[in-house]
C-alpha atoms as a PDB file:
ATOM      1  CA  UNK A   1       0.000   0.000   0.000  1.00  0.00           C
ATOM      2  CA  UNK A   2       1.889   3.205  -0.863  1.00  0.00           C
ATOM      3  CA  UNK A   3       0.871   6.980  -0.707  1.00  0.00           C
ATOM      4  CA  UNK A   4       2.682   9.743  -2.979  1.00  0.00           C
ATOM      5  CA  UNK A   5       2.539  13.133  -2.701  1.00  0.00           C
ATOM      6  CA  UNK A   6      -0.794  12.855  -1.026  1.00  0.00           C
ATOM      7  CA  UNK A   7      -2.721  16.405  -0.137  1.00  0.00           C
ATOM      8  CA  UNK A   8      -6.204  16.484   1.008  1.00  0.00           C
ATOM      9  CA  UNK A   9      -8.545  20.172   1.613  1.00  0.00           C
ATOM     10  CA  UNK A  10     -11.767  20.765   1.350  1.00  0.00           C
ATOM     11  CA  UNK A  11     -13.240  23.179  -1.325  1.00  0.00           C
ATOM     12  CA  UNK A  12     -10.316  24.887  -3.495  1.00  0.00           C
ATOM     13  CA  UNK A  13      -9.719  27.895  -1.142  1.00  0.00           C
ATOM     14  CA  UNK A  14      -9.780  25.129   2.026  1.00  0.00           C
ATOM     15  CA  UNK A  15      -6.378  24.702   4.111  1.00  0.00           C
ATOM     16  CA  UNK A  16      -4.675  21.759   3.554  1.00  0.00           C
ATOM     17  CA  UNK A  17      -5.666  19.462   6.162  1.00  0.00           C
ATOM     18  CA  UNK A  18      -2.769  16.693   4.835  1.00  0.00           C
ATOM     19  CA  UNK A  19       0.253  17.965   2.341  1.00  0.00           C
ATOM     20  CA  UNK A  20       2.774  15.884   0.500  1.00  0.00           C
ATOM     21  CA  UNK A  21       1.916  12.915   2.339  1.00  0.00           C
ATOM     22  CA  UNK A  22       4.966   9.779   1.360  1.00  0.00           C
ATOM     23  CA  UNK A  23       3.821   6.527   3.157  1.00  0.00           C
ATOM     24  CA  UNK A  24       4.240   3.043   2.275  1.00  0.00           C
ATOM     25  CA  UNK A  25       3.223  -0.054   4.380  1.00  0.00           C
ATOM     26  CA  UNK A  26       3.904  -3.321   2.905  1.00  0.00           C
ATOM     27  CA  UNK A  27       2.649  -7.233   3.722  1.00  0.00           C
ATOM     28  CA  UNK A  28       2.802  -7.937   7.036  1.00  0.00           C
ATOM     29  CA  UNK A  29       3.373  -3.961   8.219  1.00  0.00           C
ATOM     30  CA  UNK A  30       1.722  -2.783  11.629  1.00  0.00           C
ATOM     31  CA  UNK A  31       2.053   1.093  11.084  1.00  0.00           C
ATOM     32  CA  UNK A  32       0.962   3.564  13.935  1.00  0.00           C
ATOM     33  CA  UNK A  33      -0.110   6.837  12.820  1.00  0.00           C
ATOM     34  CA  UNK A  34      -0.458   9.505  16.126  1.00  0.00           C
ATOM     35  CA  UNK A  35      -1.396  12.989  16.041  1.00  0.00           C
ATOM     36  CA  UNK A  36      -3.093  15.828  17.473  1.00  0.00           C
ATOM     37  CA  UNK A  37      -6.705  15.691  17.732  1.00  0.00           C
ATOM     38  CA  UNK A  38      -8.295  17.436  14.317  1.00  0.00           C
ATOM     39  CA  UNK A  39      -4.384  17.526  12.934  1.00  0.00           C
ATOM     40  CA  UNK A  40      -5.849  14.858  10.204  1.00  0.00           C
ATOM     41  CA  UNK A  41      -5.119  11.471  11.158  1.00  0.00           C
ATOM     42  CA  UNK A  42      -8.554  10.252  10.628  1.00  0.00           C
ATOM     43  CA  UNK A  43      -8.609  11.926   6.973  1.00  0.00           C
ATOM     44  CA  UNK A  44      -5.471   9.951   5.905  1.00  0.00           C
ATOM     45  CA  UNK A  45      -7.214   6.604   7.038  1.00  0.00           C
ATOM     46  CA  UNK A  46     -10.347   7.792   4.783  1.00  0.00           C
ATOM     47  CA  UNK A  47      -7.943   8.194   2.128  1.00  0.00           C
ATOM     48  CA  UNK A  48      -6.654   4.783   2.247  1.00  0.00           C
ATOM     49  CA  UNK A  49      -9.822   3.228   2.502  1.00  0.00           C
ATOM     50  CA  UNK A  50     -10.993   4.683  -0.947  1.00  0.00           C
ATOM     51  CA  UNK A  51     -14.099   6.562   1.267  1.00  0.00           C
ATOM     52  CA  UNK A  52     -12.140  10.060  -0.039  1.00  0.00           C
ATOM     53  CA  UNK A  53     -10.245  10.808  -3.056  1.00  0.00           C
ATOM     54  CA  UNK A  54      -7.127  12.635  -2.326  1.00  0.00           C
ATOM     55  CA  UNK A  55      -7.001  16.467  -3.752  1.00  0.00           C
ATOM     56  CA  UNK A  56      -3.264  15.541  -5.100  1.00  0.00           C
ATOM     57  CA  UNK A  57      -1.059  12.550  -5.213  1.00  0.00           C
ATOM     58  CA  UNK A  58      -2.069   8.789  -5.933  1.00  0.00           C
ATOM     59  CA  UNK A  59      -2.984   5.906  -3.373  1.00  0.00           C
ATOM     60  CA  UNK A  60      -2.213   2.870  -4.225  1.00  0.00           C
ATOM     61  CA  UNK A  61      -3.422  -0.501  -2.429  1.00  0.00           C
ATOM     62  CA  UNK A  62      -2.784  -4.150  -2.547  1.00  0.00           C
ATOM     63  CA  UNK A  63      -6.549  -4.841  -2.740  1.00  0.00           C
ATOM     64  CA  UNK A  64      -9.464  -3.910  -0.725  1.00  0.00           C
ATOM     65  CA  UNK A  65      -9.283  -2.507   2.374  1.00  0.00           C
ATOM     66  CA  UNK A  66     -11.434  -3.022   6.081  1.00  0.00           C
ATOM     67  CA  UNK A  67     -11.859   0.122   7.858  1.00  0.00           C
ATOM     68  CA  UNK A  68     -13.161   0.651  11.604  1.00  0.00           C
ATOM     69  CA  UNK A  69     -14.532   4.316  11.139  1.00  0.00           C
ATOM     70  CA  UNK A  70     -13.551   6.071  14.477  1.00  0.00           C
ATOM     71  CA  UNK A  71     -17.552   6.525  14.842  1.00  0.00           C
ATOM     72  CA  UNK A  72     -19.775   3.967  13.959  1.00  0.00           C
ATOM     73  CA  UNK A  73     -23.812   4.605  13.142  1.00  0.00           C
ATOM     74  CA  UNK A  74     -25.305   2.153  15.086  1.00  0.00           C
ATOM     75  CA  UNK A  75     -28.794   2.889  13.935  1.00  0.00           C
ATOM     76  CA  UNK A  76     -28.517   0.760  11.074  1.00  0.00           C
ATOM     77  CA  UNK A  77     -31.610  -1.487  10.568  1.00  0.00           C
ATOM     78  CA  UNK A  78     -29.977  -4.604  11.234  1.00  0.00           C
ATOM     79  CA  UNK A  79     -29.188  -7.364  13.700  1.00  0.00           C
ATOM     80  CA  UNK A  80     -25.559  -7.740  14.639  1.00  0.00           C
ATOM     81  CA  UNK A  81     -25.315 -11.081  12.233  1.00  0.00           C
ATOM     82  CA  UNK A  82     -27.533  -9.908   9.368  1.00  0.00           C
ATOM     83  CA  UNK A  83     -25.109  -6.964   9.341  1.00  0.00           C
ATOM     84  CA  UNK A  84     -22.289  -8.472   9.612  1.00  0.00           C
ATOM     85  CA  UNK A  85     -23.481 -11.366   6.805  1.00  0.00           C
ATOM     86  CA  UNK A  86     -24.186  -8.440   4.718  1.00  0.00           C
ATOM     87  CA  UNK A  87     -20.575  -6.994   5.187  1.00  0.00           C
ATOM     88  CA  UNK A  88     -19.244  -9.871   4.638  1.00  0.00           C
ATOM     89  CA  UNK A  89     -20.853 -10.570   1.114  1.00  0.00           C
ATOM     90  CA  UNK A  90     -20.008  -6.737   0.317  1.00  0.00           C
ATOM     91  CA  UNK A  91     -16.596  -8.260   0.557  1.00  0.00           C
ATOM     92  CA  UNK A  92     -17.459 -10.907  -2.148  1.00  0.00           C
ATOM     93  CA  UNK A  93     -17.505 -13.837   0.773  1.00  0.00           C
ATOM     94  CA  UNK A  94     -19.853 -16.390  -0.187  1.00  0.00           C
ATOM     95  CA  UNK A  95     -23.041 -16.371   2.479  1.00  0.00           C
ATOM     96  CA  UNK A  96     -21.455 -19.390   4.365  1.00  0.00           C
ATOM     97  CA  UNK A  97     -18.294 -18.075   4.703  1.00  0.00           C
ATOM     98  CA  UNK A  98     -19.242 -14.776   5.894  1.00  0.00           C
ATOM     99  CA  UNK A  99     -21.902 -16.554   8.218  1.00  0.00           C
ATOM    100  CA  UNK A 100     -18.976 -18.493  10.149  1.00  0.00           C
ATOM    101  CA  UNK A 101     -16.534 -15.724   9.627  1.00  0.00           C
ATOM    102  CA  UNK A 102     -19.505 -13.671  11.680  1.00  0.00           C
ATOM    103  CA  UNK A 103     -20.581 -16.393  14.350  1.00  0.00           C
ATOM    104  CA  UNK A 104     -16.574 -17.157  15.237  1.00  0.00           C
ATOM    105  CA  UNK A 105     -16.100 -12.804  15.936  1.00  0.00           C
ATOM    106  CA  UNK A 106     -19.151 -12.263  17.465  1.00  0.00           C
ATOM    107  CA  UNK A 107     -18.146 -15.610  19.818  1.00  0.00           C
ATOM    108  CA  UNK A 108     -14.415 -14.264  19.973  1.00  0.00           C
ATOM    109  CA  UNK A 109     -15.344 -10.610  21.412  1.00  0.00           C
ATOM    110  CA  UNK A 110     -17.846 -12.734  24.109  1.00  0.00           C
ATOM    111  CA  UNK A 111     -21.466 -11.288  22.279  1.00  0.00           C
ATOM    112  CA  UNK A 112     -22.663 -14.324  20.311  1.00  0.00           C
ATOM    113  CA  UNK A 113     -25.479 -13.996  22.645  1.00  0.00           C
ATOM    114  CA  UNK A 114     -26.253 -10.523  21.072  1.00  0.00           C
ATOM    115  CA  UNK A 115     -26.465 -12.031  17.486  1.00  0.00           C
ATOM    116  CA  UNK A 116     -30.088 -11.313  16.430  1.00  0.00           C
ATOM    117  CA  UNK A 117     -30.362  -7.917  18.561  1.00  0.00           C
ATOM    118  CA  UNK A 118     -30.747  -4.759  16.307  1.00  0.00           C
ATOM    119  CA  UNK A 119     -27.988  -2.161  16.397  1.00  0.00           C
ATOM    120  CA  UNK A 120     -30.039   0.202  18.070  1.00  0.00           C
ATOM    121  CA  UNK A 121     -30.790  -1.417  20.653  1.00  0.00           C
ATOM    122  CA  UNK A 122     -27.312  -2.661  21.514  1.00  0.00           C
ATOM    123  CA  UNK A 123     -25.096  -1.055  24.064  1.00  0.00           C
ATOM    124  CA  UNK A 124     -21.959   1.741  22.667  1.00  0.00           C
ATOM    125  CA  UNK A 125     -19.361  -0.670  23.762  1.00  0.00           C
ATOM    126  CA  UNK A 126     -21.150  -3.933  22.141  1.00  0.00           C
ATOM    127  CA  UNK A 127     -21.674  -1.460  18.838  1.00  0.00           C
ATOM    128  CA  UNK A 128     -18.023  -0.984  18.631  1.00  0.00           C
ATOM    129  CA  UNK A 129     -17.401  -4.545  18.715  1.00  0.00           C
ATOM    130  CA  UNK A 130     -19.474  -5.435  15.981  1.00  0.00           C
ATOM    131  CA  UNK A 131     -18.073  -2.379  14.231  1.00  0.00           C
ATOM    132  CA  UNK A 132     -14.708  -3.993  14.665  1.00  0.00           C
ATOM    133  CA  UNK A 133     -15.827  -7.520  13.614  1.00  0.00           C
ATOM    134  CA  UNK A 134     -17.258  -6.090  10.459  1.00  0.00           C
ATOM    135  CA  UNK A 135     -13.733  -5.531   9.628  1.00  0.00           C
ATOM    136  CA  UNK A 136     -11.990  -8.574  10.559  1.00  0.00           C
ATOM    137  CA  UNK A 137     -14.503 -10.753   8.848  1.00  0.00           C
ATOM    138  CA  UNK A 138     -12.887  -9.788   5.179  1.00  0.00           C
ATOM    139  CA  UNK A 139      -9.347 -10.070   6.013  1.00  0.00           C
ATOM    140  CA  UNK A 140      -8.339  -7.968   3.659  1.00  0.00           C
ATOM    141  CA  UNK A 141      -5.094  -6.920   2.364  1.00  0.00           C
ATOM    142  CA  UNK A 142      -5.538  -3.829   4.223  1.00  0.00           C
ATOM    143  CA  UNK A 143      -6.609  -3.289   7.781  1.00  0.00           C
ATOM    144  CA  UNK A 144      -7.345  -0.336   8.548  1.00  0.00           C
ATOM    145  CA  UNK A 145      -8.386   1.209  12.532  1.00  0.00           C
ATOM    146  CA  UNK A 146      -9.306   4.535  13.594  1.00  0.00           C
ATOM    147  CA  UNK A 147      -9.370   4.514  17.632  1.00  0.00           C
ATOM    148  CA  UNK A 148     -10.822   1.104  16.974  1.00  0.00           C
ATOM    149  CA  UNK A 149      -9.909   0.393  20.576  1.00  0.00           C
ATOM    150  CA  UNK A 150     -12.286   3.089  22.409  1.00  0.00           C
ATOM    151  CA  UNK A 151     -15.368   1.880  24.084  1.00  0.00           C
ATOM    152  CA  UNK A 152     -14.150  -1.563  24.362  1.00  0.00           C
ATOM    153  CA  UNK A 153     -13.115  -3.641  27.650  1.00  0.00           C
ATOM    154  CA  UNK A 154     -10.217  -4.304  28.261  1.00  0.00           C
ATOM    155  CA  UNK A 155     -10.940  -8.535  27.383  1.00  0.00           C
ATOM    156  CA  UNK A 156     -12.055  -6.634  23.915  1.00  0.00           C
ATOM    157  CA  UNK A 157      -9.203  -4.989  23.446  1.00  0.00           C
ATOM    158  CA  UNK A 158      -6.702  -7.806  23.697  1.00  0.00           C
ATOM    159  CA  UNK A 159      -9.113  -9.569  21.442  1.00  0.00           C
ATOM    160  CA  UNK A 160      -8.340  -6.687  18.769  1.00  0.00           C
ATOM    161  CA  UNK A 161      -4.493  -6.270  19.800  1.00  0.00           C
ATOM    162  CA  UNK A 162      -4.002  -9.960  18.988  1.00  0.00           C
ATOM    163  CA  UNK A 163      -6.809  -9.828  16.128  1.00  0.00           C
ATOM    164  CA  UNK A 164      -4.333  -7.097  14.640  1.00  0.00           C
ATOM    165  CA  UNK A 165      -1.050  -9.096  14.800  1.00  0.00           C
ATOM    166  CA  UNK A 166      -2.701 -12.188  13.404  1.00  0.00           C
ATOM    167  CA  UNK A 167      -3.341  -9.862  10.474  1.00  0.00           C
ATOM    168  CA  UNK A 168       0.007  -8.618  10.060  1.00  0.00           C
ATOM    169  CA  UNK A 169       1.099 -12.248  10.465  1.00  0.00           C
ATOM    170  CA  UNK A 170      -1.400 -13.436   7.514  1.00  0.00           C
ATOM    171  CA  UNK A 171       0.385 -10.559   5.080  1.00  0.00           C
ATOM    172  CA  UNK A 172      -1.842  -7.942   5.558  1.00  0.00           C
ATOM    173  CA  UNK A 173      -0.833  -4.675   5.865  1.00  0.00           C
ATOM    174  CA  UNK A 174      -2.470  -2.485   9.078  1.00  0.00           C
ATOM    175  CA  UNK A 175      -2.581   0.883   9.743  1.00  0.00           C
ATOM    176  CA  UNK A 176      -3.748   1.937  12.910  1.00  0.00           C
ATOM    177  CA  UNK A 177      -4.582   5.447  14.916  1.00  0.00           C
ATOM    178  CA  UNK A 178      -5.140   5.121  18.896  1.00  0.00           C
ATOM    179  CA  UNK A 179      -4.579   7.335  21.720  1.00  0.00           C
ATOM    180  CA  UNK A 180      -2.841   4.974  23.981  1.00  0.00           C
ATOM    181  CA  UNK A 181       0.878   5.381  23.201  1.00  0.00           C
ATOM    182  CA  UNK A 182       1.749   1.414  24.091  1.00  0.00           C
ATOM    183  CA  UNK A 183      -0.830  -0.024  22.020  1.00  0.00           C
ATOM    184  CA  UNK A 184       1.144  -3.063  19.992  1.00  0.00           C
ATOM    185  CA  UNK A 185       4.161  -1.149  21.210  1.00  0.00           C
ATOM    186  CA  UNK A 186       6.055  -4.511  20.671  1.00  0.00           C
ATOM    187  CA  UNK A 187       4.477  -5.712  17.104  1.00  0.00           C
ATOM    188  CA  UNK A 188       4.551  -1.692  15.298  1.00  0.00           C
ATOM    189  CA  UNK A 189       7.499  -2.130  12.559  1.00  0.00           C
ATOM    190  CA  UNK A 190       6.716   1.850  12.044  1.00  0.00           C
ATOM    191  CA  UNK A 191       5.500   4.862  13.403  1.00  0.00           C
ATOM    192  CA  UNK A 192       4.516   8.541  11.854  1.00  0.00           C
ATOM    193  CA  UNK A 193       2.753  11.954  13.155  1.00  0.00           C
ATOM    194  CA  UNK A 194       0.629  13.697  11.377  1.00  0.00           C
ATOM    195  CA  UNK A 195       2.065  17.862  11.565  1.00  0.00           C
ATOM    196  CA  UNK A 196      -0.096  20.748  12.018  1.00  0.00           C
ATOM    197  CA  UNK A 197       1.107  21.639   8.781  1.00  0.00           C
ATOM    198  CA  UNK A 198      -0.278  18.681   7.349  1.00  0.00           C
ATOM    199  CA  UNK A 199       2.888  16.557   6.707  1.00  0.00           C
ATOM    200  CA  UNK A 200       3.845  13.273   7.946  1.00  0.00           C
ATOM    201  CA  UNK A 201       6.725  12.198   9.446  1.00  0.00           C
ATOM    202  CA  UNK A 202       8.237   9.457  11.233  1.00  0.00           C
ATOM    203  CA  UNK A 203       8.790   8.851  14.452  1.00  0.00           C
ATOM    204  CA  UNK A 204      11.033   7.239  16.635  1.00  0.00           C
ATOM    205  CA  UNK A 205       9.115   5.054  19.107  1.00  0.00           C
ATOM    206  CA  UNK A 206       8.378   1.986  16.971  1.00  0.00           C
ATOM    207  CA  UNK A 207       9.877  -1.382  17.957  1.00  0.00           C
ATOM    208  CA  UNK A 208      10.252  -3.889  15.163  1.00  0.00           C
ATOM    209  CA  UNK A 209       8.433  -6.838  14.868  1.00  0.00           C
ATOM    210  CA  UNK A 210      11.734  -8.870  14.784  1.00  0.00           C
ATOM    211  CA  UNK A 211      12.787  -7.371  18.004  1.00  0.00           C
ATOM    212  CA  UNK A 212      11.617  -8.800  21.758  1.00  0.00           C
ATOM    213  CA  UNK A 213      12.090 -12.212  23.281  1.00  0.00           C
ATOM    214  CA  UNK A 214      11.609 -15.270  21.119  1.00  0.00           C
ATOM    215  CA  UNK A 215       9.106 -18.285  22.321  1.00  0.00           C
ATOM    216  CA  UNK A 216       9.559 -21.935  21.392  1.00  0.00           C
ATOM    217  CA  UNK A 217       6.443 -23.783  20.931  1.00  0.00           C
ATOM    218  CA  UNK A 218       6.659 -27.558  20.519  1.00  0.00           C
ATOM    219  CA  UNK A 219       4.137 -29.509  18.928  1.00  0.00           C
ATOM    220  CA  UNK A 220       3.363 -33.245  18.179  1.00  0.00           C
ATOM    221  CA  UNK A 221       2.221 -33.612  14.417  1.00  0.00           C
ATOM    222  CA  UNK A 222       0.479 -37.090  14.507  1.00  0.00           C
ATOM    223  CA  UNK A 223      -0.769 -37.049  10.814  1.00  0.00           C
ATOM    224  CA  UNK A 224       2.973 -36.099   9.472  1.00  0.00           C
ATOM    225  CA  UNK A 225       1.573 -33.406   7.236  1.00  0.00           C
ATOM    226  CA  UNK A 226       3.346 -30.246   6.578  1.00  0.00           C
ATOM    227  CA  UNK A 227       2.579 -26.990   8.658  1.00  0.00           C
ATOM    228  CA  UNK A 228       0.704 -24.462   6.485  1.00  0.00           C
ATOM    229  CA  UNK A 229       3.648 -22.413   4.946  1.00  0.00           C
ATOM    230  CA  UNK A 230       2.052 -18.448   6.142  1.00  0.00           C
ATOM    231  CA  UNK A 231       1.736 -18.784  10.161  1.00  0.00           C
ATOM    232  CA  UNK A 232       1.281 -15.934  12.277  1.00  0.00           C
ATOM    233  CA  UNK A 233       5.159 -13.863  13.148  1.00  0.00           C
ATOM    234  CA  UNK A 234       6.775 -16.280  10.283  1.00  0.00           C
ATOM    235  CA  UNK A 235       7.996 -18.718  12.536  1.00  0.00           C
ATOM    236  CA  UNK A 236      11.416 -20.813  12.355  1.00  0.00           C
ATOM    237  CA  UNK A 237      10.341 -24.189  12.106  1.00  0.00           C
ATOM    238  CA  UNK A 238      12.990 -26.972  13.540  1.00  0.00           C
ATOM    239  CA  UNK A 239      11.586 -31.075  13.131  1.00  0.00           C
ATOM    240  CA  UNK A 240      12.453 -33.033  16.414  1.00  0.00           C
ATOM    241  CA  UNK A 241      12.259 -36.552  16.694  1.00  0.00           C
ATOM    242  CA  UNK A 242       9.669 -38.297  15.576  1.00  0.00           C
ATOM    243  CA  UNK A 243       6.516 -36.283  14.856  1.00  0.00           C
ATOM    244  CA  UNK A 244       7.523 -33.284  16.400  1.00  0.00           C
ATOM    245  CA  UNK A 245       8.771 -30.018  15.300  1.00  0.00           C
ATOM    246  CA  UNK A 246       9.674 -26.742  17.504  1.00  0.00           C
ATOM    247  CA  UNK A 247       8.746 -23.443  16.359  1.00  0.00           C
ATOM    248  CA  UNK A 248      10.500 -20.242  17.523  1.00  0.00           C
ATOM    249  CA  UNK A 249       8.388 -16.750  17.061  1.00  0.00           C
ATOM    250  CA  UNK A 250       8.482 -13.256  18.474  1.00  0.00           C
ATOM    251  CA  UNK A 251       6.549 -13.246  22.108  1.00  0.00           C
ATOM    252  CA  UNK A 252       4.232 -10.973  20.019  1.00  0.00           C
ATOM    253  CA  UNK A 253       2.772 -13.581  17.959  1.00  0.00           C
ATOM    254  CA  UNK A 254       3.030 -16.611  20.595  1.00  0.00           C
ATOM    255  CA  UNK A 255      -1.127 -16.427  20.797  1.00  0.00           C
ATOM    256  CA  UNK A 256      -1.574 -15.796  17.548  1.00  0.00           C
ATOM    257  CA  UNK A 257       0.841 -18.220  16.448  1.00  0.00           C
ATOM    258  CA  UNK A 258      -0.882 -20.929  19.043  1.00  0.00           C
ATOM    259  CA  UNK A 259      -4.548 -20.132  18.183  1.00  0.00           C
ATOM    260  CA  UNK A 260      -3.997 -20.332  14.430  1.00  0.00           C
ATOM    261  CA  UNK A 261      -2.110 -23.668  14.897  1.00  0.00           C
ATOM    262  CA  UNK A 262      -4.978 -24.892  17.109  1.00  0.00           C
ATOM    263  CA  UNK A 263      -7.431 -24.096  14.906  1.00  0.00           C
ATOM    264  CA  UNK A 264      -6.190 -24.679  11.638  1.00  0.00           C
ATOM    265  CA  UNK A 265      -4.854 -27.795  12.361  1.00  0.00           C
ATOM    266  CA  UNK A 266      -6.872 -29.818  14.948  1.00  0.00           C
ATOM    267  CA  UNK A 267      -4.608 -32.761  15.038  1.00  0.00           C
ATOM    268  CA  UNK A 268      -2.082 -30.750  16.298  1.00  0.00           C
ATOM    269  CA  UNK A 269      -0.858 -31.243  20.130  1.00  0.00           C
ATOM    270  CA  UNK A 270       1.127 -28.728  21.666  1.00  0.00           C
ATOM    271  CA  UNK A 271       3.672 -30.502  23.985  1.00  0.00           C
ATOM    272  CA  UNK A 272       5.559 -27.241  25.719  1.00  0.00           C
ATOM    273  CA  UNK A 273       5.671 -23.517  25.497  1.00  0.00           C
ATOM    274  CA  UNK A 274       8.436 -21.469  26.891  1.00  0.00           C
ATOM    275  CA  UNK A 275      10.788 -18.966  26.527  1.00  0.00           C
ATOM    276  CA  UNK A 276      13.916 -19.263  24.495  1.00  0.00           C
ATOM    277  CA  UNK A 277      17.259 -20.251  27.023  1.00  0.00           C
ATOM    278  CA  UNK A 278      19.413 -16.970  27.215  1.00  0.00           C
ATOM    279  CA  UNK A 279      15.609 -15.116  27.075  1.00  0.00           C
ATOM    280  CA  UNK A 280      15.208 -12.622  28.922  1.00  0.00           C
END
């Protein structure tokens, strides 16, 4: 996904809310963008997502992109599965996919219970799950959350932190805006600030994803079948005896890395998890 020379203003004699924007995030990218409030981080987001057209400069993306608007209408005349069915087939899912892909988020973020309750009638905080899980649902190329993180518990928000890396880990490339300056502090390859004068530029407070303690996760592979090649933090994969293989992966992506494996592959049996000798 790649930005050049990006401005955005509003009617010709408007000020230029973003100017000579450069940005590119590629596969597997978790980009923070931070800001001043009104200084236009939301706009560039828009931008991305195709909602705006930029006034000059080209945006260029990988595919389609999944956006969390920073406020979501939740008088929409829909249950929270009949939306999120709908989103999903707006994404070119078939109906069963997007059904499953619906049921297994609303179950994730603990509101499967809430399934057939209209939108209006469902609490702010349960609204801004769903509008989260109408996001995740397409995994898209590009991710793409604006405060997606406000008005959710804190159980929610790991959901979403981990929901994010997984992403990244699948090759998708997320771009995210929050106000809490630790948020994936240990998985953000890159970080940029949005200028009063409208410019980006980066900043120094990202950790890469490569950097951090590594955990080995050993597994018993009954069925001698090959991993899938695209896990979650591109693990290094070492066969043991027998049927078993150790994987080494960033801390970061230990859950992710473990819930993929343990649902993707239900044969699998994970026989130990710690951290790497010489770890700190």
């Amino acid at each position: 996904m790649e930005l050049t020379a990006v401005g955005k203003r509003y009617g010709r004699g408007g000020r230029w809310i973003l100017r000579d924007v450069h940005l590119a995030v590629g596969p597997g990218e978790l980009v923070r963008i931070a800001g001043a409030n009104g200084s236009g981080k939301s706009t560039l987001l828009r931008l991305v997502a195709g909602i705006e057209r930029p006034s000059t400069g080209r945006v260029v993306r990988p595919g389609a992109a999944a956006y969390v608007p920073e406020r979501f209408p939740p008088a929409l005349p829909f249950d929270a599965a009949s939306y999120l069915l709908r989103v999903g087939r707006v994404h070119g899912l078939s109906a069963e996919v997007a059904r499953r892909r619906a049921g297994e988020w609303l179950d994730r973020f603990g509101i499967a219970d809430r399934a057939g309750t209209p939108l209006s009638r469902l609490s702010k905080g349960t609204c801004q799950k769903v509008a989260v899980a109408q996001a995740l649902i397409a995994e898209a190329p590009v991710l793409l959350l604006d405060e997606a993180w406000t008005g959710l518990d804190p159980q929610a928000r790991a959901v979403l932190d981990e929901a994010a890396a997984e992403r990244a880990a699948a090759g998708g490339a997320v771009l995210f805006v929050d106000h809490d300056p630790a948020r994936l502090a240990g998985l953000t390859g890159a970080a940029y600030r949005v200028g009063a004068d409208g410019a980006l530029r980066p900043e120094e407070t990202a950790v890469p994803v490569a950097g951090g303690p590594v955990m080995e996760i050993e597994l018993d592979v009954p069925d001698g079948a090959p991993l899938p090649e695209r896990l979650p933090g591109a693990p290094e994969v070492m066969a043991l005896e027998g049927t078993a293989v150790r994987l080494a992966v960033s801390a970061g992506y230990s859950d992710a890395l473990l819930r993929g494996l343990l649902l993707g592959r239900p044969g699998v049996r994970v026989l130990a998890v710690r951290r790497r000798e010489g770890e700190r």
